[in-house]
N, C-alpha and C. Protein backbone atom coordinates (compact mmCIF):
# COMPACT_ATOMS: atom_id res chain seq x y z
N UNK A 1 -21.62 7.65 19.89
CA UNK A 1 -21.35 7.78 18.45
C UNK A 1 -19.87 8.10 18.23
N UNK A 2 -18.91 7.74 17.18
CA UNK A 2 -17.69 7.86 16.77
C UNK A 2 -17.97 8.90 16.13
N UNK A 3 -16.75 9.90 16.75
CA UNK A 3 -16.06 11.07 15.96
C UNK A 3 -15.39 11.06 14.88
N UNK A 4 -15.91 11.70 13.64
CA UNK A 4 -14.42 11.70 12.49
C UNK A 4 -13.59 12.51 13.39
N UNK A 5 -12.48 11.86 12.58
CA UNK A 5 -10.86 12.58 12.98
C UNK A 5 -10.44 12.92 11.58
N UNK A 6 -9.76 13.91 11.13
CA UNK A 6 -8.95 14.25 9.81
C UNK A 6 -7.79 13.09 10.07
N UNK A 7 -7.68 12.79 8.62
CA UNK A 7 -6.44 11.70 8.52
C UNK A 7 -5.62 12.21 7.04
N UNK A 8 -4.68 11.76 7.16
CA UNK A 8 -3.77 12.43 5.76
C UNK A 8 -2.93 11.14 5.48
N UNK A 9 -3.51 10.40 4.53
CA UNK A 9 -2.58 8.81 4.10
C UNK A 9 -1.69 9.16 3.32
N UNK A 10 -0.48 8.28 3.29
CA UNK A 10 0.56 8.26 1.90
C UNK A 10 1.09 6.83 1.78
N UNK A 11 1.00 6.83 0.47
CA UNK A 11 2.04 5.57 -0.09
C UNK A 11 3.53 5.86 0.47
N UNK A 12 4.09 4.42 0.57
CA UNK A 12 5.28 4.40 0.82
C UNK A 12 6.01 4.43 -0.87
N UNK A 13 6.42 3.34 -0.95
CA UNK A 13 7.28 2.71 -2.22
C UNK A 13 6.83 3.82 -3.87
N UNK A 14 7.79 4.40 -3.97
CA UNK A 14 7.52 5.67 -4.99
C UNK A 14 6.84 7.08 -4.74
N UNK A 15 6.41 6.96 -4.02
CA UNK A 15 5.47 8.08 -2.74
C UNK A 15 6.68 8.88 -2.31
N UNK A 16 7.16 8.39 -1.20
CA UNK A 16 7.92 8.97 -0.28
C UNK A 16 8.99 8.65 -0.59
N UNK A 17 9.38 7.75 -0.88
CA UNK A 17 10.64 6.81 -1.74
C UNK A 17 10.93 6.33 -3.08
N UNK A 18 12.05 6.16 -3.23
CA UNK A 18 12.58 5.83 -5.10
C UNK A 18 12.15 4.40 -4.94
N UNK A 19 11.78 3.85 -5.79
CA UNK A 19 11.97 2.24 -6.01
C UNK A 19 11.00 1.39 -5.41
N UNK A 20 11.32 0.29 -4.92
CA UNK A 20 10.37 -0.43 -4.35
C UNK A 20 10.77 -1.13 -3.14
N UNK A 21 10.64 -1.15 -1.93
CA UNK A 21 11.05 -2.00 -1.27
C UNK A 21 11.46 -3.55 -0.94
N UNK A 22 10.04 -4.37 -1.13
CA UNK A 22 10.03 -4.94 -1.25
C UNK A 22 10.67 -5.94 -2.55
N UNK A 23 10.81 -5.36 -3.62
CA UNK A 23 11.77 -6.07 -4.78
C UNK A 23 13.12 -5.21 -4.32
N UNK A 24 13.42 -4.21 -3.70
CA UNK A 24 14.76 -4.08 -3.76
C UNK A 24 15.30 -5.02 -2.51
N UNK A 25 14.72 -4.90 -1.63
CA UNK A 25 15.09 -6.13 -0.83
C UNK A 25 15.46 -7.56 -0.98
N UNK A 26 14.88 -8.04 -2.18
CA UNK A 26 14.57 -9.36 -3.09
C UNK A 26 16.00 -9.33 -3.91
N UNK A 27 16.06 -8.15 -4.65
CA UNK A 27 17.62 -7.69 -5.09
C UNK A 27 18.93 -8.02 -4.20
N UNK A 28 18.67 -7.61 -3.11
CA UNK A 28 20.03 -7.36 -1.68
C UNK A 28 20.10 -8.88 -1.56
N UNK A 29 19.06 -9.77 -1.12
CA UNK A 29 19.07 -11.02 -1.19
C UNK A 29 19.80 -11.74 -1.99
N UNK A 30 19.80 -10.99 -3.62
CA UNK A 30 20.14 -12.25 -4.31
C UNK A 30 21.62 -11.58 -4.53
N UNK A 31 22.44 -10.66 -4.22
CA UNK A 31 23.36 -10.19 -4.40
C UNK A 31 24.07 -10.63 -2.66
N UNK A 32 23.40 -11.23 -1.78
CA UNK A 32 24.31 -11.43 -0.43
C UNK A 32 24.16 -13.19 -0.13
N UNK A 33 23.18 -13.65 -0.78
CA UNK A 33 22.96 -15.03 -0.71
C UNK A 33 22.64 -15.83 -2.14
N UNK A 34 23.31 -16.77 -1.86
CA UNK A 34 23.04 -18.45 -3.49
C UNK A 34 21.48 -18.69 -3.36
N UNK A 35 20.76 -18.74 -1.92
CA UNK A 35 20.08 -19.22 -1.59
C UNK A 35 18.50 -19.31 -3.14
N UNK A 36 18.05 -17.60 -3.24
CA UNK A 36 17.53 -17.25 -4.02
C UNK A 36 17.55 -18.01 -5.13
N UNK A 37 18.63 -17.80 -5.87
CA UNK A 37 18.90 -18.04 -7.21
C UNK A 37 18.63 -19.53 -7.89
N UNK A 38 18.56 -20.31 -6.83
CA UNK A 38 17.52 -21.98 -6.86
C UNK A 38 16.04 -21.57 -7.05
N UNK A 39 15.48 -20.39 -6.60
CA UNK A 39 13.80 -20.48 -6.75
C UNK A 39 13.64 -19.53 -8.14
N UNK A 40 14.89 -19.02 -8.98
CA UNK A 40 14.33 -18.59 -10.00
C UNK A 40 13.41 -19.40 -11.34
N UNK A 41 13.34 -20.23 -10.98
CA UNK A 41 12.41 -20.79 -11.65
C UNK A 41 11.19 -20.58 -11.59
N UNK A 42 10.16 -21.25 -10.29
CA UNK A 42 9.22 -20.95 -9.53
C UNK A 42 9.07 -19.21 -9.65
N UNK A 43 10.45 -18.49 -9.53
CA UNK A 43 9.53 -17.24 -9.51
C UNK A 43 9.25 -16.49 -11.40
N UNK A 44 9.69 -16.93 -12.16
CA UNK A 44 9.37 -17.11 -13.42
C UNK A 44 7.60 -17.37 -13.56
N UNK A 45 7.04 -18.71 -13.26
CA UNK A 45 6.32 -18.99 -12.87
C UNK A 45 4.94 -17.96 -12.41
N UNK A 46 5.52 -17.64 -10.93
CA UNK A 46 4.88 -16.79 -10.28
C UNK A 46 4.54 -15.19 -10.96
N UNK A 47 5.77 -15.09 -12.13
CA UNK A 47 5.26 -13.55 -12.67
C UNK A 47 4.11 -13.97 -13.81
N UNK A 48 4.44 -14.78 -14.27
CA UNK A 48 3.67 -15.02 -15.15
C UNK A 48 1.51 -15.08 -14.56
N UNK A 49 1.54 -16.10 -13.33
CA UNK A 49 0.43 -15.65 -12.72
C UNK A 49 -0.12 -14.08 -12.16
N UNK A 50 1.30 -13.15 -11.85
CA UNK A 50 1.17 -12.03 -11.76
C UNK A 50 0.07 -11.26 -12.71
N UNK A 51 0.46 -11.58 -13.70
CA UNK A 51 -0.08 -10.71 -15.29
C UNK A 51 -1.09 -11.39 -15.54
N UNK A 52 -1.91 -11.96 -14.68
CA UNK A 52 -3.01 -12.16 -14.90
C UNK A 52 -4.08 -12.04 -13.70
N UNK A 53 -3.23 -12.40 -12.57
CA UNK A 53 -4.10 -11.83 -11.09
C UNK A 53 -3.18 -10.97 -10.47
N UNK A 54 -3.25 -9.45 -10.99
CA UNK A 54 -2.08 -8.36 -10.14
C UNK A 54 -2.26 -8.80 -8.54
N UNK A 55 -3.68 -8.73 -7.94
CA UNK A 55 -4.02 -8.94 -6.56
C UNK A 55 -3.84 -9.91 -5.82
N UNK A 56 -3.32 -11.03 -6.44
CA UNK A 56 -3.72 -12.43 -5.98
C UNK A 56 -2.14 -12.48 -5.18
N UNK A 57 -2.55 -13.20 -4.29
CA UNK A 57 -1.17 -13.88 -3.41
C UNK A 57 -0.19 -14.97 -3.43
N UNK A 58 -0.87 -15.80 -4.34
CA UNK A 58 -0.04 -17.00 -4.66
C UNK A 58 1.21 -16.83 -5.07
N UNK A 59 0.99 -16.21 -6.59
CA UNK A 59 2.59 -15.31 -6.67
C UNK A 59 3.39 -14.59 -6.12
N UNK A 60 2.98 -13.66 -5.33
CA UNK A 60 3.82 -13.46 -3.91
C UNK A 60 4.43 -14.08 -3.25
N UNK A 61 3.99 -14.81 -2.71
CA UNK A 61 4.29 -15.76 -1.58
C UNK A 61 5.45 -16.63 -2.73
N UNK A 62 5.72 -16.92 -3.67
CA UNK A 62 5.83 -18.01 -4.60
C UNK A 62 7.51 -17.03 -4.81
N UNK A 63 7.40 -15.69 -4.92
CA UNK A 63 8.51 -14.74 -5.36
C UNK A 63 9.19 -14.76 -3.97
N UNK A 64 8.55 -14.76 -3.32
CA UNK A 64 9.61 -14.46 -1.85
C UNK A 64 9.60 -16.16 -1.23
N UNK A 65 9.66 -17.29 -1.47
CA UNK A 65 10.00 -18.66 -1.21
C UNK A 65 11.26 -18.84 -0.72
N UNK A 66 12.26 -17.92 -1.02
CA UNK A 66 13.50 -18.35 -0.46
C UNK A 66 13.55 -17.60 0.36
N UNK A 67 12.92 -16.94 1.34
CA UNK A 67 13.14 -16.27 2.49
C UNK A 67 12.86 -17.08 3.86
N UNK A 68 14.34 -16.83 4.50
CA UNK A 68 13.47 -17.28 5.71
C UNK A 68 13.89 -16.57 6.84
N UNK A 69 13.50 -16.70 8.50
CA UNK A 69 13.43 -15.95 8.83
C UNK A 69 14.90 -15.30 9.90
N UNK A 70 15.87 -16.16 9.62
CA UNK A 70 17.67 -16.07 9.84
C UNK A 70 17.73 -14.73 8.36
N UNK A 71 17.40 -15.08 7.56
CA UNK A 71 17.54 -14.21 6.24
C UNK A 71 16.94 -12.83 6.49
N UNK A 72 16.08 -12.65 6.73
CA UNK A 72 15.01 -11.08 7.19
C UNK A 72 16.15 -10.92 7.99
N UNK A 73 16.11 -11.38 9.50
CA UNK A 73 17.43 -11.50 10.65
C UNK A 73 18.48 -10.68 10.31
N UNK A 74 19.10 -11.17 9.14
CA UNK A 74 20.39 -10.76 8.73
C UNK A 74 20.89 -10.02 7.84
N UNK A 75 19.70 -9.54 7.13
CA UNK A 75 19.93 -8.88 6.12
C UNK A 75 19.34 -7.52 6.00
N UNK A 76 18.18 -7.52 7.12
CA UNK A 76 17.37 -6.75 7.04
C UNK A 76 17.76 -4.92 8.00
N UNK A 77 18.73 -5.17 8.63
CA UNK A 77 19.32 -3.92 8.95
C UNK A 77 20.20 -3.31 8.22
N UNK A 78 21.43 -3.86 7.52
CA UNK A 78 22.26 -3.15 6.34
C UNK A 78 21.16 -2.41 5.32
N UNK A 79 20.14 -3.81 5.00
CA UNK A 79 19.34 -3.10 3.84
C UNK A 79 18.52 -2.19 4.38
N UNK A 80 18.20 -1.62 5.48
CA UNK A 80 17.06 -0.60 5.77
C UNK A 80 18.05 0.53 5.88
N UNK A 81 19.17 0.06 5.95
CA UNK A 81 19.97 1.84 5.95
C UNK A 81 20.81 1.65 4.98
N UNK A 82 20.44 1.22 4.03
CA UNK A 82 20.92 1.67 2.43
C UNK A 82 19.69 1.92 1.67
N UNK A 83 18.26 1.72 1.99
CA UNK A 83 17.31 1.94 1.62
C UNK A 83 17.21 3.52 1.65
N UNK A 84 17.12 3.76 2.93
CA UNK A 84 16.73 5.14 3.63
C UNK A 84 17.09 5.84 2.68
N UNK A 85 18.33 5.74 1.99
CA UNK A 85 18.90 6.54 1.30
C UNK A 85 18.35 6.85 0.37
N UNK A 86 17.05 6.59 -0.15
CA UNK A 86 16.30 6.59 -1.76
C UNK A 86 14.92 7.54 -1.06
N UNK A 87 14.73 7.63 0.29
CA UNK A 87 13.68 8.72 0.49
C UNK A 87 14.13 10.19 -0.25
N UNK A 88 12.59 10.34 -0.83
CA UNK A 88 12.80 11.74 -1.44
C UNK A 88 12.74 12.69 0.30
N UNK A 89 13.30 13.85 -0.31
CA UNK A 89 13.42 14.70 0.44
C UNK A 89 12.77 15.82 0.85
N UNK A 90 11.51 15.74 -0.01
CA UNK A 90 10.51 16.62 1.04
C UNK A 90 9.77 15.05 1.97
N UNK A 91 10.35 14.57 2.01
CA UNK A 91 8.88 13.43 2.82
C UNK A 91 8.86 13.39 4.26
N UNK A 92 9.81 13.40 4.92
CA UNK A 92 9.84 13.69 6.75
C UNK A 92 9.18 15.06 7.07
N UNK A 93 9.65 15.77 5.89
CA UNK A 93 9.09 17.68 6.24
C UNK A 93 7.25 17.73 6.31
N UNK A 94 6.76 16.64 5.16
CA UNK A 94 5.80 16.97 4.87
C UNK A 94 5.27 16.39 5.62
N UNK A 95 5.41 15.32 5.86
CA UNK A 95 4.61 14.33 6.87
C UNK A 95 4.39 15.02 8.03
N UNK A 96 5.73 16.07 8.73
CA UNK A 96 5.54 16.84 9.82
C UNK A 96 4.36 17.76 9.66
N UNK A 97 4.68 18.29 8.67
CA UNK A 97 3.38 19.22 8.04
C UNK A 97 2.39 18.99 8.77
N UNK A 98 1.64 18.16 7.94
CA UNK A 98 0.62 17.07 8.32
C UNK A 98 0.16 16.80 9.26
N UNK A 99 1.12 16.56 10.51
CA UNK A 99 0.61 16.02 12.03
C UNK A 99 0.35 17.63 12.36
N UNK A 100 1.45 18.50 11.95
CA UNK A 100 1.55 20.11 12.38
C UNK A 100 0.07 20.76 12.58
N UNK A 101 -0.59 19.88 11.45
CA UNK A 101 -2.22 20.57 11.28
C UNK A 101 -2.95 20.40 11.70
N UNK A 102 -2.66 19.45 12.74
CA UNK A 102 -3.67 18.31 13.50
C UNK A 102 -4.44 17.53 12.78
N UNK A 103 -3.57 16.93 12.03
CA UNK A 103 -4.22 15.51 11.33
C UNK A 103 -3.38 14.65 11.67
N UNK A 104 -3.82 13.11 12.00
CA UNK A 104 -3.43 11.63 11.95
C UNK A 104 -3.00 11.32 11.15
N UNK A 105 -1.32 11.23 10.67
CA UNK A 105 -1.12 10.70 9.37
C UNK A 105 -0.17 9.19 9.64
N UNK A 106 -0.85 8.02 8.32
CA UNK A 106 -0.90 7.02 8.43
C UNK A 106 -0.19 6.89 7.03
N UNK A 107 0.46 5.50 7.09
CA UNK A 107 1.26 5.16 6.16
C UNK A 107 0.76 3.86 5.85
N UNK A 108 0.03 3.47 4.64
CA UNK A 108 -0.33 2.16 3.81
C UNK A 108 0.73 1.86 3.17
N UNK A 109 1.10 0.82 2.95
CA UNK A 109 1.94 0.49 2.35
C UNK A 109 1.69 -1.93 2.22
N UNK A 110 1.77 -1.68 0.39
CA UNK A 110 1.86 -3.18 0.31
C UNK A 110 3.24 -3.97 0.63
N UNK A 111 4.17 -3.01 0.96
CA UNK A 111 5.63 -3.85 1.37
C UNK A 111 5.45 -4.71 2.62
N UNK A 112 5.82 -5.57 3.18
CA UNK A 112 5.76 -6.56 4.44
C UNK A 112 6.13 -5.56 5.61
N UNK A 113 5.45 -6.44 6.36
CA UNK A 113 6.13 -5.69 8.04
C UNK A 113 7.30 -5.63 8.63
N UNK A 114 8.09 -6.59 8.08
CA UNK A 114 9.60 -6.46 8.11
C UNK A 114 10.36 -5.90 7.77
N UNK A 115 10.07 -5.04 6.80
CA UNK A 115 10.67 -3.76 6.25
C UNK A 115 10.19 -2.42 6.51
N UNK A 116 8.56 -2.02 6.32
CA UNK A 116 8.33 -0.84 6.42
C UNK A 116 8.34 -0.10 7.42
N UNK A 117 7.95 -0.80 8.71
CA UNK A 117 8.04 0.07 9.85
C UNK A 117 9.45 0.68 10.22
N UNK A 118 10.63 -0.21 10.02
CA UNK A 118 11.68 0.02 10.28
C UNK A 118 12.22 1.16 9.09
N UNK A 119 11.70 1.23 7.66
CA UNK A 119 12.40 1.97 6.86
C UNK A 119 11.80 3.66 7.24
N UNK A 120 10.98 4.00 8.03
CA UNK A 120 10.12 5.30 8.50
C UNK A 120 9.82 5.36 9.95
N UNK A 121 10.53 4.19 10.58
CA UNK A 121 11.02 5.26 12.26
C UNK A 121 11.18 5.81 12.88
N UNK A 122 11.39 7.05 11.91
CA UNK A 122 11.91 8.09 12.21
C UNK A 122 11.28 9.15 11.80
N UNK A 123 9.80 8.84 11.20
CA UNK A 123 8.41 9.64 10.47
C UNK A 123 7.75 10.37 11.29
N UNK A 124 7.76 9.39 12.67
CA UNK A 124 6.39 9.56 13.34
C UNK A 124 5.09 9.83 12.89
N UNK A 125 5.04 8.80 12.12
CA UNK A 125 3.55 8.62 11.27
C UNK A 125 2.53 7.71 12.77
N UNK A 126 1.12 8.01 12.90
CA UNK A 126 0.32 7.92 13.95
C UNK A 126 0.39 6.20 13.63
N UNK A 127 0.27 6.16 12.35
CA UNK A 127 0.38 4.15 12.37
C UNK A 127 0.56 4.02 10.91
N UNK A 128 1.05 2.79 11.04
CA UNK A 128 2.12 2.31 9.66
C UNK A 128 1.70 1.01 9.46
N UNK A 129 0.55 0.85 8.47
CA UNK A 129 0.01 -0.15 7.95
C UNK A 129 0.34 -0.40 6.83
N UNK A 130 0.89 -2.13 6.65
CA UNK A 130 1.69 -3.00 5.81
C UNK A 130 0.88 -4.49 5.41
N UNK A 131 1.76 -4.80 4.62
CA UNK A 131 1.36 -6.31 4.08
C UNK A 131 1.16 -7.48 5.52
N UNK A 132 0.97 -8.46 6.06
CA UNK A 132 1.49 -8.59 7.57
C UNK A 132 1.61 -10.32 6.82
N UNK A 133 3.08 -10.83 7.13
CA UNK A 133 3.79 -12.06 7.20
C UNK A 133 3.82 -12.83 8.42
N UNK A 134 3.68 -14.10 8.31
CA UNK A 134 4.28 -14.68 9.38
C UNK A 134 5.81 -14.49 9.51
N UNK A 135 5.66 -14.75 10.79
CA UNK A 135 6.87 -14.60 11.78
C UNK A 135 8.00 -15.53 11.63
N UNK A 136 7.67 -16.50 11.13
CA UNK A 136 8.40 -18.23 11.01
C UNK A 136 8.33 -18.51 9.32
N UNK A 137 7.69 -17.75 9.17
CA UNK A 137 7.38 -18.30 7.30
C UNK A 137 7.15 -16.86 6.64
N UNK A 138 8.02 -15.86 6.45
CA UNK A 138 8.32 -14.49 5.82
C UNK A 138 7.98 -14.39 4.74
N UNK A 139 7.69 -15.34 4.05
CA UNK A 139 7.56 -15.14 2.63
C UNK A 139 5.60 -15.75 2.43
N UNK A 140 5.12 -15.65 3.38
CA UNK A 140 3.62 -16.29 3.83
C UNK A 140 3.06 -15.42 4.22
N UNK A 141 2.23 -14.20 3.79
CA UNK A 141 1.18 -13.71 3.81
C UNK A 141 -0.31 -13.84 4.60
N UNK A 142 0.10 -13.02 5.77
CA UNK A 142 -1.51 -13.24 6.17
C UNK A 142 -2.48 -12.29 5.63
N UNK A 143 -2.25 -11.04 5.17
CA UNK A 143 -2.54 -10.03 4.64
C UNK A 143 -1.80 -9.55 3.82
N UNK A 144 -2.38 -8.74 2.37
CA UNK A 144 -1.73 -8.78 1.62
C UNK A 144 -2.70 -7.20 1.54
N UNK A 145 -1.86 -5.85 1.51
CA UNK A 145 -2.16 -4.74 1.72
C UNK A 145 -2.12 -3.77 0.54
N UNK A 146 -2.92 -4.23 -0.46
CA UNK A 146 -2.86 -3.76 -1.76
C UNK A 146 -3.92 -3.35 -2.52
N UNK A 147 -4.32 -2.14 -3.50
CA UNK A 147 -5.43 -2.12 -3.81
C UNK A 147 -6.56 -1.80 -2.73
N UNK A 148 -7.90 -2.01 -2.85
CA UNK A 148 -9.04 -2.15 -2.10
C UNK A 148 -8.36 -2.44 -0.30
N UNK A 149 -7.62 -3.43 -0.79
CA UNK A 149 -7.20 -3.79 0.58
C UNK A 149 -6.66 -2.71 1.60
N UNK A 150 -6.05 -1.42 1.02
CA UNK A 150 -5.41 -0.75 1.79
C UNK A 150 -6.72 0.30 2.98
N UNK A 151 -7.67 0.68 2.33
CA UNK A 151 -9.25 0.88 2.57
C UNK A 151 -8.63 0.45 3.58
N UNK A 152 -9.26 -0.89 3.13
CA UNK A 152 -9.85 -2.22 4.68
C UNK A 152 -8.85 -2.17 5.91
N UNK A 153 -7.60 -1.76 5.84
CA UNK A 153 -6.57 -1.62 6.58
C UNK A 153 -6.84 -0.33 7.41
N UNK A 154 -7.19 0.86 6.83
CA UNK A 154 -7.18 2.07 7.28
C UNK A 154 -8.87 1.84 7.81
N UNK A 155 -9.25 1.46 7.76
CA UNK A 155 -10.98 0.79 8.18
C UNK A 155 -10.73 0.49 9.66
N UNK A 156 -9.74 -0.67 9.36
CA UNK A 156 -9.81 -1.57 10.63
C UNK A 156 -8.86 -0.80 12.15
N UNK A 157 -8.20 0.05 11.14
CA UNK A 157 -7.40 0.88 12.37
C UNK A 157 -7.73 1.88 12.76
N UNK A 158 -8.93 2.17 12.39
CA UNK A 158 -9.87 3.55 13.05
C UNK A 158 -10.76 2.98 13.76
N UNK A 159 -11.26 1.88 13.58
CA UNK A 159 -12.39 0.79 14.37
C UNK A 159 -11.91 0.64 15.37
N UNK A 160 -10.58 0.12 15.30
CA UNK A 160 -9.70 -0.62 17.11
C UNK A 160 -9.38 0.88 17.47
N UNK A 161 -8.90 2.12 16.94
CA UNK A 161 -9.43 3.38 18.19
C UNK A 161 -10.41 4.19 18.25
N UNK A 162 -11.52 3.58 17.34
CA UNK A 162 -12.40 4.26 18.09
C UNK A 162 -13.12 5.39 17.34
N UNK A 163 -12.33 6.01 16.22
CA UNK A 163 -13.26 6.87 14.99
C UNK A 163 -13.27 6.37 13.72
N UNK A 164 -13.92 7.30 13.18
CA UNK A 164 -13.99 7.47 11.61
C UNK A 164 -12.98 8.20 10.97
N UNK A 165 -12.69 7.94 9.58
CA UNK A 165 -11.37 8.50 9.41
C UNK A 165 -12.08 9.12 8.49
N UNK A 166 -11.71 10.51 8.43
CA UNK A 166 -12.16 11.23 7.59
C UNK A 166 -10.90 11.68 6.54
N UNK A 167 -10.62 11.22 5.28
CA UNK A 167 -9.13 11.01 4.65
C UNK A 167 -9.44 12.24 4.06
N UNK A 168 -8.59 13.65 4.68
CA UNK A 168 -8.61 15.02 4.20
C UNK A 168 -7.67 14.97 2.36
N UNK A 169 -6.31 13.97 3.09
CA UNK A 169 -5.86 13.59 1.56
C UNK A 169 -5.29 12.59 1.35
N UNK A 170 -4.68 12.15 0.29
CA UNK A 170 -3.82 11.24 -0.10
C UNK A 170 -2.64 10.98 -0.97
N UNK A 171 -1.85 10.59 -0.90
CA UNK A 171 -0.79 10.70 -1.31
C UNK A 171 -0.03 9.03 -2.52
N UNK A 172 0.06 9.12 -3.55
CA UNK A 172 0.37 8.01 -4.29
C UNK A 172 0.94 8.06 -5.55
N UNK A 173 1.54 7.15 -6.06
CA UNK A 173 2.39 7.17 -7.55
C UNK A 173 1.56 6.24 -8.26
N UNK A 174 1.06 5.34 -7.50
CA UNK A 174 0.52 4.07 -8.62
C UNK A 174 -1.38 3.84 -8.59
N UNK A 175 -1.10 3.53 -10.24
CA UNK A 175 -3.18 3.49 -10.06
C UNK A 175 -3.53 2.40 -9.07
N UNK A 176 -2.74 1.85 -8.23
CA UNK A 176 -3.55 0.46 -7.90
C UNK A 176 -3.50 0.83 -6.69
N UNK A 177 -3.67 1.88 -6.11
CA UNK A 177 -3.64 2.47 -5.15
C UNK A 177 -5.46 4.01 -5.48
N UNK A 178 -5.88 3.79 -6.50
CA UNK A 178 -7.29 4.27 -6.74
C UNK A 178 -8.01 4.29 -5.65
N UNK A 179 -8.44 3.18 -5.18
CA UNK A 179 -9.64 3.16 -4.21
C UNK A 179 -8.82 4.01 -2.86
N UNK A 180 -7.89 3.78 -2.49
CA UNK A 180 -7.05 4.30 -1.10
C UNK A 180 -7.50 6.19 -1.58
N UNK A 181 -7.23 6.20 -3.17
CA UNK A 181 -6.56 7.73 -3.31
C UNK A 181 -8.46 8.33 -3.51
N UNK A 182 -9.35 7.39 -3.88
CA UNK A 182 -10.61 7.88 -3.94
C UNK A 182 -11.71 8.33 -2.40
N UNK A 183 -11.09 7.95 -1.50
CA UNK A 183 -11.83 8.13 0.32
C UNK A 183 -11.05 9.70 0.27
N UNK A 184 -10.07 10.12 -0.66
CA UNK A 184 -9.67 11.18 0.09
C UNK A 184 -10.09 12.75 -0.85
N UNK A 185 -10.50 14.00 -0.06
CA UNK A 185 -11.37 14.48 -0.80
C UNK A 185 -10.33 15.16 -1.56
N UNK A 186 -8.62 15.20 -1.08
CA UNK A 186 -7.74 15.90 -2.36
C UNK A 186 -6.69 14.12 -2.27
N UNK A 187 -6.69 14.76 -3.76
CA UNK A 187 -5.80 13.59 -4.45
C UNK A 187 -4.11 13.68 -4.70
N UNK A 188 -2.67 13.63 -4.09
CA UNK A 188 -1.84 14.07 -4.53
C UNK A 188 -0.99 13.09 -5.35
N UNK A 189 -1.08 13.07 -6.74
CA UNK A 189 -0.18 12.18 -7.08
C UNK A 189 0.99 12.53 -7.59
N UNK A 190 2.24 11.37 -7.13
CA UNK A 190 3.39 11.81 -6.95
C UNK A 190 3.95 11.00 -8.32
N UNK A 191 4.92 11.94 -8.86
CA UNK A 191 6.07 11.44 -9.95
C UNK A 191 6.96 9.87 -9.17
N UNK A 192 6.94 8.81 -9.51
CA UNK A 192 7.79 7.65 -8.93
C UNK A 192 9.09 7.76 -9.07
N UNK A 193 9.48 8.88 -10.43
CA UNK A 193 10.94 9.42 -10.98
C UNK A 193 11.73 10.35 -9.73
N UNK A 194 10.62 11.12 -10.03
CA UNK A 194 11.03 12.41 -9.52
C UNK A 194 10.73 12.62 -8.19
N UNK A 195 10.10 12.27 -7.82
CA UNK A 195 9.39 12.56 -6.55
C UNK A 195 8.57 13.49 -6.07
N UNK A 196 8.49 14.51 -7.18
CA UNK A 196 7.52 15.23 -7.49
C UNK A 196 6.09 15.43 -7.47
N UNK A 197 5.10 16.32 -7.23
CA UNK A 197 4.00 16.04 -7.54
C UNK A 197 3.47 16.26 -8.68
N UNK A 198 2.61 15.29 -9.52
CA UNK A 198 2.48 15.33 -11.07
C UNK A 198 1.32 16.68 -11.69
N UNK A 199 1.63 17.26 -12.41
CA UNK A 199 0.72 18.05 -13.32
C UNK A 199 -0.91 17.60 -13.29
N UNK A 200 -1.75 18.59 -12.54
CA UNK A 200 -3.31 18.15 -12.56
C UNK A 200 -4.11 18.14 -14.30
């Protein structure tokens, strides 16, 4: 029979950090390359499907079209250490906390794999579950780690070692992150401004 283990999840993007990754990255892009600025059309397009399927992938994939994978390559180390710079500053302390107590703490996050692991390196979070892209086609979605989906993520990575995750808490700024923040029996939600934790 599988053992629960205590686990302590947190959002990345407004959680632990200002902003968003994944669109500020999209930003750095269109401020270091022309390339982008040809698919603003298409991604016009793509918001518009947004506001009607938040979950859906088509528009994703459709917003990040001008990426490829010389571009991640080249862009993607300046921007992870100008990123860093937007972590709030209790978030390395607390996270230590956390493991301090003997809990597994795990990081969901809907940003791609090309960014998040590298922007919290330095966390030592037990595992750092993301959106997951192909390798050759960055802007192509094999998983898309959002909503419900983040569950299924933290599901599947207690299955491949072996327990049950028993989510002591959770950590988040945005409602679409509900079901992630509902497995856990305390709820912490964080200010996206401030970085704060918000008034119960």
């Amino acid at each position: 029979m599988l053992k629960k283990v205590n686990v302590v999840v947190f959002d990345f993007d407004g959680t632990l950090s200002a902003g968003d990754s994944n669109i500020d990255f999209e930003c750095y892009c269109f401020r270091h390359s022309v390339k982008p600025w040809f698919y603003i059309p298409s991604m016009l397009v793509a918001l518009i499907a947004k506001f009607f399927n938040p979950d859906g992938v088509w528009w994703r994939q459709k917003m990040h079209r001008f990426l490829t994978p010389k571009m991640v390559r080249n862009f993607t180390p300046a921007f992870i250490k100008e990123h860093k710079q937007k972590r709030f500053g209790w978030a390395k302390e607390q996270v230590a906390k956390e493991r301090a107590a003997g809990n597994k703490v795990v990081l969901i996050s809907a940003s791609p794999d090309y960014l998040v692991p590298k922007l919290v390196s330095d966390m030592k979070f037990d595992a750092v579950l993301t959106s997951e892209t192909q390798q050759d086609k960055p802007w192509k979605y094999d998983f898309v780690c959002y909503g419900k989906n983040k569950v299924v993520a933290l599901d599947n990575w207690a299955k491949e070692n072996k327990f049950i995750p028993k989510v002591v808490r959770s950590y988040s700024d945005s409602r679409s992150d509900i079901p992630m923040m509902n497995i856990a029996k305390e709820q912490i939600w964080i200010n996206r401004k401030t970085g704060l934790p918000k008034d119960k």
